[in-house]
N, C-alpha and C. Protein backbone atom coordinates (compact mmCIF):
# COMPACT_ATOMS: atom_id res chain seq x y z
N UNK A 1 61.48 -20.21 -21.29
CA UNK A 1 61.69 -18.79 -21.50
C UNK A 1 60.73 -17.96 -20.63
N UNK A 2 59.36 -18.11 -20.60
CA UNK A 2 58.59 -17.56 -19.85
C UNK A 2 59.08 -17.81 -18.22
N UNK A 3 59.19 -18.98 -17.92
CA UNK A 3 59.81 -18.55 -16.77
C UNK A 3 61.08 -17.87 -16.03
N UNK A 4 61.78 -17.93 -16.90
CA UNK A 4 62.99 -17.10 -17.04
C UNK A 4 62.45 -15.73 -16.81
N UNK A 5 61.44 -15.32 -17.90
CA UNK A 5 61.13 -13.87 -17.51
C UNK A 5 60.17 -13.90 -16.28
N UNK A 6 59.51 -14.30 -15.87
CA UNK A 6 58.33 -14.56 -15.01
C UNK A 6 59.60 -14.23 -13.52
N UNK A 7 60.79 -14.82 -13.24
CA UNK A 7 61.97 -15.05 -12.23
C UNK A 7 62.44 -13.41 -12.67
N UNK A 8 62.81 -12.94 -13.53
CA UNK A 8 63.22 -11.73 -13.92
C UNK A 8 62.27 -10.49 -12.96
N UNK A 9 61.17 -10.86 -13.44
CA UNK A 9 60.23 -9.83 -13.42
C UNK A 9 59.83 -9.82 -11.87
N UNK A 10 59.72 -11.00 -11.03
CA UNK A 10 59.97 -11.30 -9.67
C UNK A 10 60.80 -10.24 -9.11
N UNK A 11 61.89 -10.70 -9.59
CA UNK A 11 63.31 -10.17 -8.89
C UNK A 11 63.38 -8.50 -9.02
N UNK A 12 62.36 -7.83 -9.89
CA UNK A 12 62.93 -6.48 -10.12
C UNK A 12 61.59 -5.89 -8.92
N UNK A 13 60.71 -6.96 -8.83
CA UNK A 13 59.58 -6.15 -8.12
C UNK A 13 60.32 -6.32 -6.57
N UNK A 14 60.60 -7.26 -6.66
CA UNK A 14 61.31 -7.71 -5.05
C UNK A 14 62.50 -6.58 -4.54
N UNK A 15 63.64 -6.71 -5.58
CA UNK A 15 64.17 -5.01 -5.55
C UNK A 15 63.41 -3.95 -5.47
N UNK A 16 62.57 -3.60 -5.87
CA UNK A 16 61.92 -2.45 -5.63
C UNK A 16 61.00 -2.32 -4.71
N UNK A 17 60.69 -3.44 -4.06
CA UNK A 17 59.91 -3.17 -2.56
C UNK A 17 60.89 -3.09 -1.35
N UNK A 18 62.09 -3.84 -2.06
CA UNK A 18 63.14 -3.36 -0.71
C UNK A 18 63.73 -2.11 -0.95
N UNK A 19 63.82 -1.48 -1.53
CA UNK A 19 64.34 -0.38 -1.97
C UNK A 19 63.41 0.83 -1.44
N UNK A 20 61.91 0.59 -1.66
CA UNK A 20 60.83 1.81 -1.58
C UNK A 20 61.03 1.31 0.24
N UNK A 21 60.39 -0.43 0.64
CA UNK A 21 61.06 0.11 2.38
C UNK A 21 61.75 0.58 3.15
N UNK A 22 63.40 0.28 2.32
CA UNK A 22 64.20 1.29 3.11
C UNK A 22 64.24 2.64 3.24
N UNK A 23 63.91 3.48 1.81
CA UNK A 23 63.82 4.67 2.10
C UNK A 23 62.80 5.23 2.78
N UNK A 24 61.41 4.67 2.83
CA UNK A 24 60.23 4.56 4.56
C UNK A 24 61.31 4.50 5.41
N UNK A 25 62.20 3.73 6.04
CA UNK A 25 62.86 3.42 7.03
C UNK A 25 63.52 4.63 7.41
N UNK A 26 64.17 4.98 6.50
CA UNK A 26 65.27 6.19 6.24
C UNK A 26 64.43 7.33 6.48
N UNK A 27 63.82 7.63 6.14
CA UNK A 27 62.96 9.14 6.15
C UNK A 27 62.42 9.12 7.33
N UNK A 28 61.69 8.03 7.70
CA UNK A 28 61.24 8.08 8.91
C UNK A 28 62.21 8.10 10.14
N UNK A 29 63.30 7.91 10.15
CA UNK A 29 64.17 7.85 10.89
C UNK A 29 65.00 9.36 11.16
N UNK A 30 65.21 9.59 10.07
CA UNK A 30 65.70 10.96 9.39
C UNK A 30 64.72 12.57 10.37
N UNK A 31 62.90 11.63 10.26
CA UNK A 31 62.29 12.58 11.21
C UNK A 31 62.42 12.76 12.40
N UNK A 32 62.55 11.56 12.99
CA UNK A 32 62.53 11.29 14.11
C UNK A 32 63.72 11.97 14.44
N UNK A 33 65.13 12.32 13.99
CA UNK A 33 66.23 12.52 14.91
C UNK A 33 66.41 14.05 14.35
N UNK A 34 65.62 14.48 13.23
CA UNK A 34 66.06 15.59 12.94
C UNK A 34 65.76 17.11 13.80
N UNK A 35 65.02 16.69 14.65
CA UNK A 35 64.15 17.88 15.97
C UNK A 35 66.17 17.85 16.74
N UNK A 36 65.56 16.44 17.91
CA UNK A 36 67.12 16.81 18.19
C UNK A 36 68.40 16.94 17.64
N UNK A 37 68.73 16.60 16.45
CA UNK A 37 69.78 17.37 15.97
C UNK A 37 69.76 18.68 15.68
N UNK A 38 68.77 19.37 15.57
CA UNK A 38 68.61 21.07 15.60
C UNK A 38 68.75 21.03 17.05
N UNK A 39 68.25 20.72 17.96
CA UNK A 39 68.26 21.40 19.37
C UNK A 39 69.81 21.45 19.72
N UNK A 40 70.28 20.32 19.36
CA UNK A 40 71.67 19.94 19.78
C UNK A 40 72.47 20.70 18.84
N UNK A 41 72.68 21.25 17.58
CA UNK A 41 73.46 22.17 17.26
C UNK A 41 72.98 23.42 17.74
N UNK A 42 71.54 23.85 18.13
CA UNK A 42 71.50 24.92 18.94
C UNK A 42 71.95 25.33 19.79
N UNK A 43 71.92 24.46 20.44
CA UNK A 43 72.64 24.62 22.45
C UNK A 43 74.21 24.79 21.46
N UNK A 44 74.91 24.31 20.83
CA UNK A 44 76.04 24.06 20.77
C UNK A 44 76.40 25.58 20.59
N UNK A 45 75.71 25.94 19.40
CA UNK A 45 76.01 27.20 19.05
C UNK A 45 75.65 28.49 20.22
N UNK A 46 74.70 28.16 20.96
CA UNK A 46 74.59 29.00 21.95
C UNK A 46 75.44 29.22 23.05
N UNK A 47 76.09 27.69 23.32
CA UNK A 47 77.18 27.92 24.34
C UNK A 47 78.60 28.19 23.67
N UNK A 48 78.97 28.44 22.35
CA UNK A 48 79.76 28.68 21.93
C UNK A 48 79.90 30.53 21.56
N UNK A 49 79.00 30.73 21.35
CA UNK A 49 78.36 32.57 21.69
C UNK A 49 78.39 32.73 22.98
N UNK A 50 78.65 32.49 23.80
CA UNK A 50 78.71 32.67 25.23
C UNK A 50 79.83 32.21 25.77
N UNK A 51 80.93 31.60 25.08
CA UNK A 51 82.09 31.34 25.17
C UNK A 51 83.45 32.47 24.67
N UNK A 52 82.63 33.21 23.19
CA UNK A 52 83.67 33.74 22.47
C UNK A 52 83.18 35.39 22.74
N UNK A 53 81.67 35.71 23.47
CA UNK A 53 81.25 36.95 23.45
C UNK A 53 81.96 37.67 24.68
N UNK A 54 81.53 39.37 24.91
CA UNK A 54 81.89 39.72 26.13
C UNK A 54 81.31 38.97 27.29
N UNK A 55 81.57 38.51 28.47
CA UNK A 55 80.69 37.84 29.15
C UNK A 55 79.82 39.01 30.01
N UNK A 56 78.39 38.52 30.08
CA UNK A 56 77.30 39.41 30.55
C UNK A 56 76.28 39.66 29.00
N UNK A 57 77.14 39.26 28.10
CA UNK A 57 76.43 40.40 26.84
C UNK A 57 75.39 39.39 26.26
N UNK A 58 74.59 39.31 25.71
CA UNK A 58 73.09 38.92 24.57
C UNK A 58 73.67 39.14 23.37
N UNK A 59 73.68 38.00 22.70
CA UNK A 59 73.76 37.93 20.73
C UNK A 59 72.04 37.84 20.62
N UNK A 60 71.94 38.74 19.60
CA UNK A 60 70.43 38.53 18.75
C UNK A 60 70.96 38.01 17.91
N UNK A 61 69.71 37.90 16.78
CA UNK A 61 69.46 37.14 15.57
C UNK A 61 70.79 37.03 14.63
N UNK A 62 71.27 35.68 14.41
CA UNK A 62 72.29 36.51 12.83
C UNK A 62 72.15 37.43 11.79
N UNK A 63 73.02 38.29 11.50
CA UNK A 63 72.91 38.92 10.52
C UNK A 63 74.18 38.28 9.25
N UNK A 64 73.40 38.65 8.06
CA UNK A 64 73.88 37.76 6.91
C UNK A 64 75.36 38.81 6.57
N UNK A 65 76.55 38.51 6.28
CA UNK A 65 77.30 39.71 5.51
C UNK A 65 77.67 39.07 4.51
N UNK A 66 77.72 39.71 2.95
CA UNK A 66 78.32 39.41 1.93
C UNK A 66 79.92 40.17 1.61
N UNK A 67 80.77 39.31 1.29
CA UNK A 67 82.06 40.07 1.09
C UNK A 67 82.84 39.21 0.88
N UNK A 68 83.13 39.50 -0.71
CA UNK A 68 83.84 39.08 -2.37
C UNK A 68 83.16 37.47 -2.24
N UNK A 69 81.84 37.47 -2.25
CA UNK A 69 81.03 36.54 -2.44
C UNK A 69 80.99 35.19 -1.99
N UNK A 70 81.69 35.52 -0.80
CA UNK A 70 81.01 34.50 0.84
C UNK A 70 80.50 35.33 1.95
N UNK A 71 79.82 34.75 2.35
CA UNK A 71 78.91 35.08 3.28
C UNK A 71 79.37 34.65 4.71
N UNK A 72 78.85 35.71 5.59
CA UNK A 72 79.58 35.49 6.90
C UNK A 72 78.31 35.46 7.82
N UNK A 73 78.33 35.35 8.70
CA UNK A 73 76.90 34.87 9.89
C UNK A 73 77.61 36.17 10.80
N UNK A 74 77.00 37.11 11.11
CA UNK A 74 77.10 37.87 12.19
C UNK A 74 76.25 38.46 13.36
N UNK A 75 76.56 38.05 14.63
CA UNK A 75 75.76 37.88 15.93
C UNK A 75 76.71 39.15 16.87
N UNK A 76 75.42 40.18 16.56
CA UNK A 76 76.06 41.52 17.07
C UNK A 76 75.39 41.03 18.90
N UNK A 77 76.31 41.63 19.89
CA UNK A 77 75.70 41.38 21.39
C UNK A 77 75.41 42.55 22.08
N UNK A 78 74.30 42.64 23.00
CA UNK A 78 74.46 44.07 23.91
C UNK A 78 74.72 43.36 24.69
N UNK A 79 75.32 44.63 25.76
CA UNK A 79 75.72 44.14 27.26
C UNK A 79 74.88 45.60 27.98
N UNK A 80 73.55 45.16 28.90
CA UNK A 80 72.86 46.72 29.32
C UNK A 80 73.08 48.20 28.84
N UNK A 81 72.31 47.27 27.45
CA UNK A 81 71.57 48.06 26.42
C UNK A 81 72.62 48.70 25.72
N UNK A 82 73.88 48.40 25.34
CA UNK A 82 75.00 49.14 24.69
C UNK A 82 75.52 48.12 23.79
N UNK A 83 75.76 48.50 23.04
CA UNK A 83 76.32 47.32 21.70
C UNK A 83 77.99 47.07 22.58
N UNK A 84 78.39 45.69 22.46
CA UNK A 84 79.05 45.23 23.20
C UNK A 84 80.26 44.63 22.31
N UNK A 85 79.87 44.09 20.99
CA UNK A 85 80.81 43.62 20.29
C UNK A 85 80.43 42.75 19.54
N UNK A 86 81.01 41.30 19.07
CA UNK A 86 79.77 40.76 17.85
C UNK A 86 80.65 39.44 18.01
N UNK A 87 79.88 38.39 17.40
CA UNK A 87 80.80 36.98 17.10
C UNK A 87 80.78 36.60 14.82
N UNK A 88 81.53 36.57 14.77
CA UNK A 88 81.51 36.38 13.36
C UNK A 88 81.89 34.94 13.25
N UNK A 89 81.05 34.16 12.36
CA UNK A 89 81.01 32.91 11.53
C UNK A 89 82.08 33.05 10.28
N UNK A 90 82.96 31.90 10.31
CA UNK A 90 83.81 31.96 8.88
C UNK A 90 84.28 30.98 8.70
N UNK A 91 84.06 30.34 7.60
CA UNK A 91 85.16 29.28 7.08
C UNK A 91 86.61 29.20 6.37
N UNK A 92 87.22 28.38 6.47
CA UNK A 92 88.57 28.52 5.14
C UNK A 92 88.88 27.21 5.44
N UNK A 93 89.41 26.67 3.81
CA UNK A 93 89.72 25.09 3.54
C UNK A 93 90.81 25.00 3.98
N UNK A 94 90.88 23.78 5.07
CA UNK A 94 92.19 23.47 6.07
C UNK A 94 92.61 22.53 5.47
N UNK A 95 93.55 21.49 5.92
CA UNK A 95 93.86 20.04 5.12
C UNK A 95 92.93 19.15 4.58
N UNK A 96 92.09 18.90 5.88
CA UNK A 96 91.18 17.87 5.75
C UNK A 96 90.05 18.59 5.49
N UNK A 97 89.73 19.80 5.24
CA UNK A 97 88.35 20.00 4.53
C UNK A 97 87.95 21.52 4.82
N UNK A 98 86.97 21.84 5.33
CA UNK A 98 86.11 22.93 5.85
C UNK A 98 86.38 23.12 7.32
N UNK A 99 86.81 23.91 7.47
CA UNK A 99 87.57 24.63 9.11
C UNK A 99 86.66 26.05 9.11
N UNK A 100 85.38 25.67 10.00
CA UNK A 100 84.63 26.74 10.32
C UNK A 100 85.07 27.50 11.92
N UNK A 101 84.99 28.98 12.33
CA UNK A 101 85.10 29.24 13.51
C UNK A 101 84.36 30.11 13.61
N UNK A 102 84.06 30.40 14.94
CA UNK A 102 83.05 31.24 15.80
C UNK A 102 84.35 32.18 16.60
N UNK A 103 84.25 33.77 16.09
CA UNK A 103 85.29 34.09 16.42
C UNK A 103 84.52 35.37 17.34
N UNK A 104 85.02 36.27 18.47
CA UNK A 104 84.15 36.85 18.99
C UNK A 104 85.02 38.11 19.11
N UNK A 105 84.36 39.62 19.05
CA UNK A 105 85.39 40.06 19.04
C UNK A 105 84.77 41.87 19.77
N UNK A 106 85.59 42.34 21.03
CA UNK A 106 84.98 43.59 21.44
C UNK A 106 84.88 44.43 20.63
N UNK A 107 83.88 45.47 20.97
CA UNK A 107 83.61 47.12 20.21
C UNK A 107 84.99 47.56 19.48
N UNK A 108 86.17 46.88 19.69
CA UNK A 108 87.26 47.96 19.71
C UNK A 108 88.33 46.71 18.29
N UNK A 109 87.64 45.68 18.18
CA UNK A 109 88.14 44.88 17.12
C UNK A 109 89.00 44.21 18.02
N UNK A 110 89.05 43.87 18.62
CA UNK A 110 90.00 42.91 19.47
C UNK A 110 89.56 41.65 19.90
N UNK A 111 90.62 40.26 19.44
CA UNK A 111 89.58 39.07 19.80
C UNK A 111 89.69 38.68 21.27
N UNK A 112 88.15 37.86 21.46
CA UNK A 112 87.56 38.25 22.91
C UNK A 112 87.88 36.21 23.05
N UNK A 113 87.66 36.07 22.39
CA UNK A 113 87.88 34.20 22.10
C UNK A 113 87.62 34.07 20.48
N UNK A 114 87.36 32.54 20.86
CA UNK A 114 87.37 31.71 19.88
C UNK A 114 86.66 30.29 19.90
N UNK A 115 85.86 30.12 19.06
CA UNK A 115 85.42 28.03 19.31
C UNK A 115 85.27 27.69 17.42
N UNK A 116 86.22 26.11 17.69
CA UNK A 116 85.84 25.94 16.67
C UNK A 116 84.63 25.01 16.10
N UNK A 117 83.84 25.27 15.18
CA UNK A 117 82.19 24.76 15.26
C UNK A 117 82.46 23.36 14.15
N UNK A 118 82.94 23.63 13.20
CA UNK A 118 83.43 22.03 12.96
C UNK A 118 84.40 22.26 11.68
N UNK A 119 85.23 21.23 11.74
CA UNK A 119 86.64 20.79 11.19
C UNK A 119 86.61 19.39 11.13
N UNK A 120 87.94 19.06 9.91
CA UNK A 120 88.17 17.50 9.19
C UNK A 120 89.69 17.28 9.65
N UNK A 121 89.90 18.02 10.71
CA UNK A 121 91.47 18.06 10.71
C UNK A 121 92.08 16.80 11.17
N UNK A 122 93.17 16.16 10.81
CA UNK A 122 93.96 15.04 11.05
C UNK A 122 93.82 15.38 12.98
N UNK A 123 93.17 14.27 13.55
CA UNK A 123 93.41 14.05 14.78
C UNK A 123 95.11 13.80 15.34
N UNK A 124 94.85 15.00 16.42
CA UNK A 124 96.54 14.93 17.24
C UNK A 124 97.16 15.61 16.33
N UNK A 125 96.73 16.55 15.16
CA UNK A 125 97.29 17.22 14.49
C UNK A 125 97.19 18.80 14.47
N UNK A 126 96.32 18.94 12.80
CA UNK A 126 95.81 19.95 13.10
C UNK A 126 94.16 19.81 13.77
N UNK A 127 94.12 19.05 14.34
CA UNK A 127 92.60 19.12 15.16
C UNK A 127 92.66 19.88 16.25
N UNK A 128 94.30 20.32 16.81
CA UNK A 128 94.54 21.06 18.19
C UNK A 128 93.93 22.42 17.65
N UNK A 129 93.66 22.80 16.25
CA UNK A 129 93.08 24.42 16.48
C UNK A 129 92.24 24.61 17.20
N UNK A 130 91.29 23.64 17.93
CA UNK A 130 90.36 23.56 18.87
C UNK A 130 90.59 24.48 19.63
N UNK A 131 92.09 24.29 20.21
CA UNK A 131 92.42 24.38 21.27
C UNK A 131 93.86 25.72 21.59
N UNK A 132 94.61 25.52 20.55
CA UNK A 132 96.26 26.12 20.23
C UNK A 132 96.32 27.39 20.16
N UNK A 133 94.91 27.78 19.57
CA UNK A 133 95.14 29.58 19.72
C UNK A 133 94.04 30.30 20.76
N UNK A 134 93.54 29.36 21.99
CA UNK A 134 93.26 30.44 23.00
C UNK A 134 94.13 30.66 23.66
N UNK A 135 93.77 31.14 24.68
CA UNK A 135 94.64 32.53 25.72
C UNK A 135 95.49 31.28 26.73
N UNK A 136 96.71 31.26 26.82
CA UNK A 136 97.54 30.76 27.69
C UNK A 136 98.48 29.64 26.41
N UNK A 137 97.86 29.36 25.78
CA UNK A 137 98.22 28.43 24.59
C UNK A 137 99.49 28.87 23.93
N UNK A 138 99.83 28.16 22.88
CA UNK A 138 101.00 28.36 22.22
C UNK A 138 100.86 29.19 21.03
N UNK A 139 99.74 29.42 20.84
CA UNK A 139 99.50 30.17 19.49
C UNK A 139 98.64 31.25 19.89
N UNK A 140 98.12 31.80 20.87
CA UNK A 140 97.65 32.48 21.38
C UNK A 140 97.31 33.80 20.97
N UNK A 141 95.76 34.02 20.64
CA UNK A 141 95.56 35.15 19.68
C UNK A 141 94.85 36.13 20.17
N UNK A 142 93.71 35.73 21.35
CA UNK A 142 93.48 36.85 22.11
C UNK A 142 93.90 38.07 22.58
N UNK A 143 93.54 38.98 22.20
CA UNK A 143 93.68 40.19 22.41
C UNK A 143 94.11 40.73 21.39
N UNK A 144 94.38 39.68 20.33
CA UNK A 144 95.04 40.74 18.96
C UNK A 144 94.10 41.18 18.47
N UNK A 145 94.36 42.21 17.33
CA UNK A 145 93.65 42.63 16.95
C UNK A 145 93.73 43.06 15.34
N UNK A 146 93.03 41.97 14.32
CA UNK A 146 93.73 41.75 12.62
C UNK A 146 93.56 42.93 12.05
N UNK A 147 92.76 44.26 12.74
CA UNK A 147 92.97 45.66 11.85
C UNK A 147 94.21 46.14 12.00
N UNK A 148 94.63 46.18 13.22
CA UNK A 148 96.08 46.72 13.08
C UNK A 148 97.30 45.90 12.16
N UNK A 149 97.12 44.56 12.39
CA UNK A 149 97.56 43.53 11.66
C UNK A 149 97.30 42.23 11.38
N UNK A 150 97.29 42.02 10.07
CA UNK A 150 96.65 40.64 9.82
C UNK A 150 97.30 39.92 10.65
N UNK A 151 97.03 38.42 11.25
CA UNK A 151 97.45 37.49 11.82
C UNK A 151 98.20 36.56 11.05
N UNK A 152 99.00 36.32 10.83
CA UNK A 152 99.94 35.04 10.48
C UNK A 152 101.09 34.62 11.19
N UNK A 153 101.15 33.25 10.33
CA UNK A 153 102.18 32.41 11.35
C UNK A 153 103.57 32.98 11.39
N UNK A 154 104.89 32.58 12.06
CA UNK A 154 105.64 33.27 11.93
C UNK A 154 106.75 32.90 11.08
N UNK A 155 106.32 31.59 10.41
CA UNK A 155 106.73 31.16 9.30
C UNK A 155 106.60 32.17 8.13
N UNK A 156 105.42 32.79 8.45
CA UNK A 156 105.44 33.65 7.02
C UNK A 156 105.86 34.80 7.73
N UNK A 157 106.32 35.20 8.64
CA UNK A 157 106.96 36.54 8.90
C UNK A 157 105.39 36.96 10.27
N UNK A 158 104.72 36.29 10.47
CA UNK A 158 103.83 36.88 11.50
C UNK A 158 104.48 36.51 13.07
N UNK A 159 103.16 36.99 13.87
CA UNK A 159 103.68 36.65 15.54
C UNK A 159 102.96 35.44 16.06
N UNK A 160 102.22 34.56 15.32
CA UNK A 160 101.47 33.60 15.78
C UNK A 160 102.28 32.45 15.33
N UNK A 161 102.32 31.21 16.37
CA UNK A 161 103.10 30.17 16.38
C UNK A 161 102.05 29.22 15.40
N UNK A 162 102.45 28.18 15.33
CA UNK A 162 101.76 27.58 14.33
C UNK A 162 101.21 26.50 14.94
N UNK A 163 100.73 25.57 14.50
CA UNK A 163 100.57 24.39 15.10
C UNK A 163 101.61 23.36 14.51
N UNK A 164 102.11 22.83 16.00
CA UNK A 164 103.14 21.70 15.57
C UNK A 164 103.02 21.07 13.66
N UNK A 165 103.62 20.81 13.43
CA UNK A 165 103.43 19.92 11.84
C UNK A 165 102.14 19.96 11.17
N UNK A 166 101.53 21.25 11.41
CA UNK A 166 100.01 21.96 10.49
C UNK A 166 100.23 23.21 9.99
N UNK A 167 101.14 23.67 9.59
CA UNK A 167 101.35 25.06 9.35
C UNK A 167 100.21 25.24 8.29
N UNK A 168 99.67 24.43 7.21
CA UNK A 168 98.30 24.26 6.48
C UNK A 168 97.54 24.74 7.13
N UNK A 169 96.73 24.01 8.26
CA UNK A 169 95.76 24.03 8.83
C UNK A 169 95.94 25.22 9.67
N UNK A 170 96.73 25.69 10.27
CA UNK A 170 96.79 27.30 10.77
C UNK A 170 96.81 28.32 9.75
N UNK A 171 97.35 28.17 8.78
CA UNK A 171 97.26 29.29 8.07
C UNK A 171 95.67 29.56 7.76
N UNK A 172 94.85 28.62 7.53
CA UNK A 172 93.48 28.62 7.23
C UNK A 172 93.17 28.89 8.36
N UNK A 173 93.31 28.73 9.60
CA UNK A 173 92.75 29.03 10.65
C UNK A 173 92.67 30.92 11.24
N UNK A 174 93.38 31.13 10.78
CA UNK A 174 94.36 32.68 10.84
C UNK A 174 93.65 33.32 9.85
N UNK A 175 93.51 32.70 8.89
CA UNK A 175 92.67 33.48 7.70
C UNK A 175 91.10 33.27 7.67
N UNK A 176 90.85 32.50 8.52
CA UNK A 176 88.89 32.39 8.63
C UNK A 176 89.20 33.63 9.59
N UNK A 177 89.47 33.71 10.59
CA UNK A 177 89.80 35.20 11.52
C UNK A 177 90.23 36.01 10.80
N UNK A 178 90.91 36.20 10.39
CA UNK A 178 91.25 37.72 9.64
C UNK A 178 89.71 37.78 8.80
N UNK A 179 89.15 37.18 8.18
CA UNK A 179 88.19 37.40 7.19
C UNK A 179 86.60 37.50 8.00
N UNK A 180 86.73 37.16 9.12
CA UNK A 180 86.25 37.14 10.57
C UNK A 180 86.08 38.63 10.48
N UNK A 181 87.06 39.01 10.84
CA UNK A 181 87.03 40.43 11.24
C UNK A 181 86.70 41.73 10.03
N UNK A 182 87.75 41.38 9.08
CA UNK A 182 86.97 42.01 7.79
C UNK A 182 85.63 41.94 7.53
N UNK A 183 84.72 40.93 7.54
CA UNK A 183 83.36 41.08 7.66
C UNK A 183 82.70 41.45 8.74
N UNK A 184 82.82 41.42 9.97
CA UNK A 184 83.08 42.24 11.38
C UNK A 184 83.40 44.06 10.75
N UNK A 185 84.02 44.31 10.82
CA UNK A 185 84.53 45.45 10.77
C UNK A 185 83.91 46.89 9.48
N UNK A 186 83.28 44.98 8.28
CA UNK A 186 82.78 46.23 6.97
C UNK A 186 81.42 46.20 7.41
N UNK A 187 80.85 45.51 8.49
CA UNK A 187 79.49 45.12 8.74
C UNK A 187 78.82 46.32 9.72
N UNK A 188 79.84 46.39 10.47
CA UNK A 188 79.72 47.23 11.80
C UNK A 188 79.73 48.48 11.77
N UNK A 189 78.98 49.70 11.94
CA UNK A 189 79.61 51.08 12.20
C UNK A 189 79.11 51.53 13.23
N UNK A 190 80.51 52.03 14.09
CA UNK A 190 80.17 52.38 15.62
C UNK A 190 80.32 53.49 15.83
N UNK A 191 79.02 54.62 15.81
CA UNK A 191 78.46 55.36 15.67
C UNK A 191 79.10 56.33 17.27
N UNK A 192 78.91 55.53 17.90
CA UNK A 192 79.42 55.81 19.34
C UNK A 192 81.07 56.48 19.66
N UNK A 193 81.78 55.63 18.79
CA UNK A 193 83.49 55.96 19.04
C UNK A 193 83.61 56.75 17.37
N UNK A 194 83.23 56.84 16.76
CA UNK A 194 83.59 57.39 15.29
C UNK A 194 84.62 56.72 14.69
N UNK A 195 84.53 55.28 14.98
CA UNK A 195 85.48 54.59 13.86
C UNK A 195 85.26 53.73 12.99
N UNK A 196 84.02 54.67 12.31
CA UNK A 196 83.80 53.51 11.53
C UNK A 196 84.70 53.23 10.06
N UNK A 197 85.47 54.71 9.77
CA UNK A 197 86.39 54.64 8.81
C UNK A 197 87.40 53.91 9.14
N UNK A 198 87.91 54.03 9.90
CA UNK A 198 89.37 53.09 10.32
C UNK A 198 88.79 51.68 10.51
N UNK A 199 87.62 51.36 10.83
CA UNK A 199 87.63 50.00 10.71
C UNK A 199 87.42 49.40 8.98
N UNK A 200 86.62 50.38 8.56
CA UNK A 200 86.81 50.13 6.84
C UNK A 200 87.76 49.70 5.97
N UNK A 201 89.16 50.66 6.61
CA UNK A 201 90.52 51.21 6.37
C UNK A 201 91.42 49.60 6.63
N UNK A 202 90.89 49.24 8.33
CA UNK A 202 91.69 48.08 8.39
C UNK A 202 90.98 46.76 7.54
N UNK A 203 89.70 46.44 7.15
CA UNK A 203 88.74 45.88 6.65
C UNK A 203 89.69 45.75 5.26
N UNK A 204 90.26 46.42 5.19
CA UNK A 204 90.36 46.79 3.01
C UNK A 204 91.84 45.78 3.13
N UNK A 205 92.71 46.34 4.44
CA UNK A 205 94.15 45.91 4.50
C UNK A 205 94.06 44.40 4.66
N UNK A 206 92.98 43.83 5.71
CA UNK A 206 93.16 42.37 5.64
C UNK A 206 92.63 41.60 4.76
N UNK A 207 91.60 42.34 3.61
CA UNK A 207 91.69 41.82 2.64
C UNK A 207 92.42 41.61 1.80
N UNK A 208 93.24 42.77 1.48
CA UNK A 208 94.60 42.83 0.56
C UNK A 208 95.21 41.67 1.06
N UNK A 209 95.72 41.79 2.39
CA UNK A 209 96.56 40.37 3.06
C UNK A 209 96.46 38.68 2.52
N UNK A 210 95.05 38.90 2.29
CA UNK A 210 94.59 37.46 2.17
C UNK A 210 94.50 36.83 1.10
N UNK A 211 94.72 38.39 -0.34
CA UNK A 211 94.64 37.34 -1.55
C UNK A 211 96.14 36.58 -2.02
C-alpha cells in the first residue's frame, strides 16, 4: 500500500513539474514573439491607412466612438494641414466569424477604399471580400456614399452585387460599412462645409437601415 501511494505521489509531482515547465516554455516564448507581433500588426495597420486614406494625407492617433454600444476606432487624416477625411474600424458577424474592415472615407462621406484587417471566411468563398468590393471589381463600392444610401446587396433591393454563393458574408460586409460611416459621420463635424447636420441626418437613416 505504501508503495502504491509513494508511485501515486511520484506521479502527481512529476505532472506538475511538467506542467509548471511548459508554461516557463510558453510564456517565455509568448515574450519573445510578442514585440514582433505588435510591430507586424503595426506596419499592417499602417499600410492599410495608407491604402484606404486620401493619398498624401496623415492619420493621427485613434479616436474611440461609442454608438448603440460598440465601439468604433476612428483615424481622422490631414492632408497640408486641412482635415482630409478619416478611416473607420468596424466589425459585423460574417459566416465564419468576426469580419473586421478598415474603411476610409473623404470629407464629403464618400468611400475612398477599403482593406479587410481580419476575417474567418470560407476560403474561395466569402474570403473574396478581401477583394470583391474595390474599385474595378464586381461589387464595387467606391465612391458610394451610405448617407445618401445605405449599401446593400441587390438581392435585398440594393446596387451592390454580392459575392458569388456569400450573400451572408456580404451582407455583413455592407453593414460593418454602413456602420463605418454612421460612426464616421456622428463622430465628425465639419465645421468648414456646414454639414454637420446632414451628416447626423444620414448617420440616424443608416442606422434605422441596419436594425
Amino acid at each position: 500500500m505504501k508503495k502504491l501511494q509513494s508511485s501515486l505521489v511520484n506521479m502527481v509531482l512529476s505532472l506538475t513539474l511538467i506542467v509548471a515547465v511548459a508554461t516557463g516554455i510558453l510564456a517565455y516564448v509568448n515574450q519573445l514573439t510578442a514585440g514582433p507581433i505588435a510591430e507586424a500588426n503595426k506596419k499592417a495597420l499602417n499600410d492599410a491607412l495608407k491604402e484606404v486614406l486620401v493619398e498624401g494625407s496623415q492619420a493621427g492617433e485613434p479616436e474611440t466612438y461609442e454608438m448603440d454600444g460598440v465601439s468604433y476606432k476612428i483615424y481622422k487624416a490631414d492632408k497640408d494641414g486641412q482635415f482630409a477625411g478619416a478611416a473607420v474600424e468596424s466589425s459585423e458577424n460574417g459566416f465564419g466569424g468576426a469580419l473586421t474592415v478598415l474603411v476610409g472615407f473623404d470629407k464629403e462621406g464618400n468611400i475612398i477604399n477599403y482593406s479587410v484587417l481580419n476575417h474567418a471566411e470560407t476560403p474561395g468563398l466569402g474570403s473574396k471580400s478581401t477583394f470583391w468590393f474595390k474599385k474595378g471589381e464586381k461589387g464595387d463600392i467606391t465612391g458610394k456614399n451610405p448617407g445618401t444610401k445605405a449599401l446593400t446587396v441587390s438581392k435585398d433591393g440594393g446596387e451592390v452585387e454580392a459575392i458569388t454563393a456569400s450573400t451572408i458574408t456580404s451582407r455583413a460586409f455592407l453593414k460593418a460599412v454602413n456602420n463605418a460611416y454612421a460612426a464616421y459621420s456622428g463622430q465628425h463635424v465639419d465645421t468648414s462645409s456646414g454639414a454637420s447636420q446632414q451628416k447626423k441626418e444620414a448617420s440616424a437613416q443608416v442606422t434605422t437601415t441596419n436594425q
